[in-house]
C-alpha atoms as a PDB file:
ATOM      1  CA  UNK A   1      -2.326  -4.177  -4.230  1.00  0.00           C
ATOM      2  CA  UNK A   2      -0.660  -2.677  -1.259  1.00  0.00           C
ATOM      3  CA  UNK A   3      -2.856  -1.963   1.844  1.00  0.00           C
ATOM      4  CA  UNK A   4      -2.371   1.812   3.703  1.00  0.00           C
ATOM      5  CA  UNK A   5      -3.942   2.890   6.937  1.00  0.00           C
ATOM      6  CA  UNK A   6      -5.003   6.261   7.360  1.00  0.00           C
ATOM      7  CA  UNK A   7      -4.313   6.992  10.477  1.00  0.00           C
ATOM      8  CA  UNK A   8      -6.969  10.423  11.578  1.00  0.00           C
ATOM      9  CA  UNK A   9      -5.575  13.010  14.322  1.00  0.00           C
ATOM     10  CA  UNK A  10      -8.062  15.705  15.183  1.00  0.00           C
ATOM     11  CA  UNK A  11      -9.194  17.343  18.174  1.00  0.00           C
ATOM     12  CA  UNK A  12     -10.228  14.812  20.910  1.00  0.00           C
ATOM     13  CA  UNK A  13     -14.008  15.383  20.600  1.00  0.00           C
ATOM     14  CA  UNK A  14     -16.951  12.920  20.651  1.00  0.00           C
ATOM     15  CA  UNK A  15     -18.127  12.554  17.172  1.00  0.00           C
ATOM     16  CA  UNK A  16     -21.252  11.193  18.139  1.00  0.00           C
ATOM     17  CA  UNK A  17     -22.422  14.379  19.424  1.00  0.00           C
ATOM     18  CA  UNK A  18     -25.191  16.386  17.580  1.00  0.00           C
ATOM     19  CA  UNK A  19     -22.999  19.280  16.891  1.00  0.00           C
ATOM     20  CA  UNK A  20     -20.802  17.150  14.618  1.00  0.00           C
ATOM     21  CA  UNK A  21     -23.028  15.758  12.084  1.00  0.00           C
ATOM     22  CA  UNK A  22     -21.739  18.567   9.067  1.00  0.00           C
ATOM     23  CA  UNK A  23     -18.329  16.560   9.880  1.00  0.00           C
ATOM     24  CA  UNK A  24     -19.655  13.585  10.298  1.00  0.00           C
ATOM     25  CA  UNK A  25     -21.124  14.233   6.787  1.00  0.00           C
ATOM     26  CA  UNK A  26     -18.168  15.095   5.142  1.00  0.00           C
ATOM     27  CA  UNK A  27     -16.594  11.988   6.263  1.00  0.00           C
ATOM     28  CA  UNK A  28     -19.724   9.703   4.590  1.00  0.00           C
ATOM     29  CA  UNK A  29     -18.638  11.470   1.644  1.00  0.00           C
ATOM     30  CA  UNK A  30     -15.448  10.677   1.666  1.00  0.00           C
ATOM     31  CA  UNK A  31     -16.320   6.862   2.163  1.00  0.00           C
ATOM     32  CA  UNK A  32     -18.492   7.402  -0.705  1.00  0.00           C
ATOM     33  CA  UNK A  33     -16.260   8.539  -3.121  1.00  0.00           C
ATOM     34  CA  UNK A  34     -13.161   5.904  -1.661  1.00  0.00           C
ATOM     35  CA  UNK A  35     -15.233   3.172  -1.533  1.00  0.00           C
ATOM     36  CA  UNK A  36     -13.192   1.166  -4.629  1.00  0.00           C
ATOM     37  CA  UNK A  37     -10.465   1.553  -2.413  1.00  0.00           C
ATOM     38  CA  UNK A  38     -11.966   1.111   1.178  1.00  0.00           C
ATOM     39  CA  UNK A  39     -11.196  -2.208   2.984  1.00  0.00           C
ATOM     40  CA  UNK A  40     -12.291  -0.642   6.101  1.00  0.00           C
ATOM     41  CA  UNK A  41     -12.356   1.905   9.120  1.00  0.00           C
ATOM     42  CA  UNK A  42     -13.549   3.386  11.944  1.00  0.00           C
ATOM     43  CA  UNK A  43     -14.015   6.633  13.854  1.00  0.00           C
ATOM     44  CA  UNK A  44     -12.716   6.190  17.977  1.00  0.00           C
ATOM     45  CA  UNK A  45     -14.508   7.447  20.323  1.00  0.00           C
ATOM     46  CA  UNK A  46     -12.821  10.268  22.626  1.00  0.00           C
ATOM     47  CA  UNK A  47      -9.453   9.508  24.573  1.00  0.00           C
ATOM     48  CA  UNK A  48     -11.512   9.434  27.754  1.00  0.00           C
ATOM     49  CA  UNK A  49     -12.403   5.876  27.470  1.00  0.00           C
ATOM     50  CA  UNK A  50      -9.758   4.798  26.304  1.00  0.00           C
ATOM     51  CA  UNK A  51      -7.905   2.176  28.694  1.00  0.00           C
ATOM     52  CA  UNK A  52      -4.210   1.670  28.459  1.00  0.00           C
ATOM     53  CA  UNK A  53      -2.609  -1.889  28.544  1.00  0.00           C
ATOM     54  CA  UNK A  54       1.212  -2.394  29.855  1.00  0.00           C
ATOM     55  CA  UNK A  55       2.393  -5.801  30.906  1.00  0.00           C
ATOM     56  CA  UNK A  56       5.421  -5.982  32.752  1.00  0.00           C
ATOM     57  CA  UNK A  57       6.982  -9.103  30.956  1.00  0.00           C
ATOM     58  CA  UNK A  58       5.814 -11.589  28.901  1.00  0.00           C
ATOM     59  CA  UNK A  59       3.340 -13.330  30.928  1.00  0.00           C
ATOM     60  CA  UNK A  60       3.949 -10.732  33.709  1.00  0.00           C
ATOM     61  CA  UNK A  61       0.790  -8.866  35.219  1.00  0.00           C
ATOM     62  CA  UNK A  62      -1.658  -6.664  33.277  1.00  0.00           C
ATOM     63  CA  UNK A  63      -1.754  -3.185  34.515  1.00  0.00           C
ATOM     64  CA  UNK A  64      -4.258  -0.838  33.109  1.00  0.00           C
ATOM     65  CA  UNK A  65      -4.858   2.625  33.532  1.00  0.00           C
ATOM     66  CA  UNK A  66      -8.203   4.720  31.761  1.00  0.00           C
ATOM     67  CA  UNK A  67      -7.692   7.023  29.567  1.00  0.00           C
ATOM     68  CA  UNK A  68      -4.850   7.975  27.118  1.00  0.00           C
ATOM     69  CA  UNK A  69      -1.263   7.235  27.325  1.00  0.00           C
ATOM     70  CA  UNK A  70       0.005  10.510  26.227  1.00  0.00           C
ATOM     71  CA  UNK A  71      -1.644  14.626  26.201  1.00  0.00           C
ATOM     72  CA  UNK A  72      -1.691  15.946  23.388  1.00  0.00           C
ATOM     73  CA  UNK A  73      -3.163  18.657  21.099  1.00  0.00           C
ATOM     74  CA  UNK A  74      -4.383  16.573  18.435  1.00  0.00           C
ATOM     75  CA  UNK A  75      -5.562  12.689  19.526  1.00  0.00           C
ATOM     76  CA  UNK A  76      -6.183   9.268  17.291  1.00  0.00           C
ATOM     77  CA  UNK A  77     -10.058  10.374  16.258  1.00  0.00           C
ATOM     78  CA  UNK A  78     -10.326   7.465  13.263  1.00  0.00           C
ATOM     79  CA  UNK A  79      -8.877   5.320  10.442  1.00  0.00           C
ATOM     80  CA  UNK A  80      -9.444   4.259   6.913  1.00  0.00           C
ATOM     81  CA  UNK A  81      -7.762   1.019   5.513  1.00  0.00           C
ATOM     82  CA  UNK A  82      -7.335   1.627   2.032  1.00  0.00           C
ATOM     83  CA  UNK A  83      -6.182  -0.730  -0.745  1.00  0.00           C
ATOM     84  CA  UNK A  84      -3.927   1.781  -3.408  1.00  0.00           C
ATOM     85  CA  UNK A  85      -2.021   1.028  -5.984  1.00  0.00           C
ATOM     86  CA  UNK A  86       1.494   2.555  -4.309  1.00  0.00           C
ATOM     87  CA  UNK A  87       1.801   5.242  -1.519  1.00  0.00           C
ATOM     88  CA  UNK A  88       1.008   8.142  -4.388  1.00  0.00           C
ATOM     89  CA  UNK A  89      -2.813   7.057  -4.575  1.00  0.00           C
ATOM     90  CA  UNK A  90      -2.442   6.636  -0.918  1.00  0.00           C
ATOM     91  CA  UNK A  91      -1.797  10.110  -0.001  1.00  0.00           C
ATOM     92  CA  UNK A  92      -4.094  11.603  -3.290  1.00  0.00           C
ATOM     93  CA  UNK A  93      -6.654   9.617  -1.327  1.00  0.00           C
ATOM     94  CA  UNK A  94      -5.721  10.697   2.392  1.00  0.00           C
ATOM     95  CA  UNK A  95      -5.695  14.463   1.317  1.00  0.00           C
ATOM     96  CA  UNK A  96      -9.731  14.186   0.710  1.00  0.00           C
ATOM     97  CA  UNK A  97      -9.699  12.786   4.359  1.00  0.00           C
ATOM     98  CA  UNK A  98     -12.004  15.873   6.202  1.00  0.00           C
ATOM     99  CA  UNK A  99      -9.405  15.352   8.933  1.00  0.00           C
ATOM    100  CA  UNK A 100      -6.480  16.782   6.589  1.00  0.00           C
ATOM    101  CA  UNK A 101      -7.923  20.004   6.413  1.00  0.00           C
ATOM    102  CA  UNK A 102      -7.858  20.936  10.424  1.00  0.00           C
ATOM    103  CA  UNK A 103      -5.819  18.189  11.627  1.00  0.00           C
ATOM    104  CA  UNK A 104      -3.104  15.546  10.118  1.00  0.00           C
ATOM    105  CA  UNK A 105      -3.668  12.321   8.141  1.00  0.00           C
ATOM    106  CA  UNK A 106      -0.912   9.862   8.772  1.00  0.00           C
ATOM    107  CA  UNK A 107      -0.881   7.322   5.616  1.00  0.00           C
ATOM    108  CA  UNK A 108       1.190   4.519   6.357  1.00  0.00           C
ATOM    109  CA  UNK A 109       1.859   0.746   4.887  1.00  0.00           C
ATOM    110  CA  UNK A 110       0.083  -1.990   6.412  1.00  0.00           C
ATOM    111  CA  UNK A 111       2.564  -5.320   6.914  1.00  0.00           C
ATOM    112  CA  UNK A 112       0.033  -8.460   6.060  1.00  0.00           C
ATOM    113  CA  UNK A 113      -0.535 -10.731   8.814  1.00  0.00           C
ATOM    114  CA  UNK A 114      -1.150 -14.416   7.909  1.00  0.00           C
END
């Protein structure tokens, strides 16, 4: 079967945070009830520690630079990689994502590698 990530924009908050845990809850239920289907995932922390990566060539220099590449409203919080039968269960399967319901779920094919 075909493998989909589902790719989580929310609001760029840290989910580790005390505040979050009815969230955080919702989203163990989620993995409980897609677990047939779950091949993995992860939530991200916040786009502060995030460290960008450009190279200027192929085998050029490394340049880094903390924190996001882009602003934006709504940031990469989290993914699921999910095994579905087509795109159909794929999205049935993102819409019980928490994130759907105050943010946007981005299902999209995974290309194998290997």
């Amino acid at each position: 079967m075909p493998l989909y990530a589902a790719v989580i924009y929310t609001s760029d908050i840290d989910w580790t945070l005390p505040e979050h845990a009815d969230v955080m809850a919702e989203y163990g239920e989620f993995s409980a009830s897609a677990a047939a289907v779950m091949r993995g995932g992860a939530a991200l922390y916040p786009t502060a520690t995030a460290t960008t990566v450009r190279v200027s060539e192929k085998g050029g220099d490394v340049v880094t630079s903390d924190g996001p590449y882009a602003e934006t409203k709504e940031a990469l919080t989290g993914f699921f990689l999910l095994e579905c039968a087509d795109l159909d269960e794929a999205i049935a399967r993102a819409a019980a994502i928490p994130a759907a319901w105050n943010g946007a779920v981005e299902v999209r094919p995974v290309i194998p590698m290997g």
